[in-house]
C-alpha atoms as a PDB file:
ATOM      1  CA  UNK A   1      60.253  18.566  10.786  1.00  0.00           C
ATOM      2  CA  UNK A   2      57.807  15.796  10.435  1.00  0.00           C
ATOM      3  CA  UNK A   3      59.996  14.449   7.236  1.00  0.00           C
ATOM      4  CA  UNK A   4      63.388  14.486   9.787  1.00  0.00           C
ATOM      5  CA  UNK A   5      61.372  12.669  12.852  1.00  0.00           C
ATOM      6  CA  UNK A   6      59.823   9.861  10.493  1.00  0.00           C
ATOM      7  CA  UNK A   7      63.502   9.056   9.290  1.00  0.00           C
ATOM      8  CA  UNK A   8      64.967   8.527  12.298  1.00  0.00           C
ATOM      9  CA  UNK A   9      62.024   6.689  13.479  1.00  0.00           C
ATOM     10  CA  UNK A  10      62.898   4.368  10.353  1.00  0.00           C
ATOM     11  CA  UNK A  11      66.614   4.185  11.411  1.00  0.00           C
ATOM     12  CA  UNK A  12      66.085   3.259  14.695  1.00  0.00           C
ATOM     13  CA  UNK A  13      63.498   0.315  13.509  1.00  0.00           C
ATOM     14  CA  UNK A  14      66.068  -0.845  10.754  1.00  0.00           C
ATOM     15  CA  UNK A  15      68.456  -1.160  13.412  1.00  0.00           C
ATOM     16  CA  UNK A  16      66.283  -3.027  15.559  1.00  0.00           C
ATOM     17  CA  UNK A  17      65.419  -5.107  13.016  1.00  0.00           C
ATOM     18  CA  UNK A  18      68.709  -6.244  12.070  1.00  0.00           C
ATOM     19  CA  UNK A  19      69.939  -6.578  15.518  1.00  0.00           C
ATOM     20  CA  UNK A  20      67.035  -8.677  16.088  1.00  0.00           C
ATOM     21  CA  UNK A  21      67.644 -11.272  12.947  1.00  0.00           C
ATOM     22  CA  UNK A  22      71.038 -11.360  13.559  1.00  0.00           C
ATOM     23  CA  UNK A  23      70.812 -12.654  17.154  1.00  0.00           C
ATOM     24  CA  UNK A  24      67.731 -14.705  16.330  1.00  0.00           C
ATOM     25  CA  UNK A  25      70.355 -16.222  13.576  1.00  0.00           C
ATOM     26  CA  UNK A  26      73.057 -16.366  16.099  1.00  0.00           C
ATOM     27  CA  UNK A  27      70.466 -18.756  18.959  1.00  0.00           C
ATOM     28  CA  UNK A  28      69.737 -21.132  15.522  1.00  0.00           C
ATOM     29  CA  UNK A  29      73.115 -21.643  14.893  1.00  0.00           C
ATOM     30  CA  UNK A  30      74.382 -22.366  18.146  1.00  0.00           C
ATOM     31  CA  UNK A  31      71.526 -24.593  18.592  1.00  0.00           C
ATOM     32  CA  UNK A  32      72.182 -26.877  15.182  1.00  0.00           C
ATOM     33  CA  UNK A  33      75.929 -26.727  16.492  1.00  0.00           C
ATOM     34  CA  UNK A  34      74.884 -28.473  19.905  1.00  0.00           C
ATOM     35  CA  UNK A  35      71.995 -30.476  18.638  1.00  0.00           C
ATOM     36  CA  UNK A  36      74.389 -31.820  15.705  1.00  0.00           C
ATOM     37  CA  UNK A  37      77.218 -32.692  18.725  1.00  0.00           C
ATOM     38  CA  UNK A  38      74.308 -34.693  20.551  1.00  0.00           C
ATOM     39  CA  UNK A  39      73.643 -37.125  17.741  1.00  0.00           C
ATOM     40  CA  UNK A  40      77.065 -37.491  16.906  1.00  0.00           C
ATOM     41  CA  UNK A  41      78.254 -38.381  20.275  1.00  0.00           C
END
């Protein structure tokens, strides 16, 4: 039972994980995209 709860603790981290990197990812390239328009303009 022990083996069962460790795995899904490790699912539900993974998933955080990813979710967090990918919106982290997400905020970097939407700021380039709007710090690149500032200097061009």
């Amino acid at each position: 039972m022990d083996s069962k709860k460790w795995q899904l603790w490790l699912k539900r981290t993974g998933w955080v994980g990813f979710l967090f990197f990918l919106i982290k990812g997400i905020v970097w390239l939407v700021l380039f995209y709007f710090a690149g328009k500032a200097v061009v303009e």
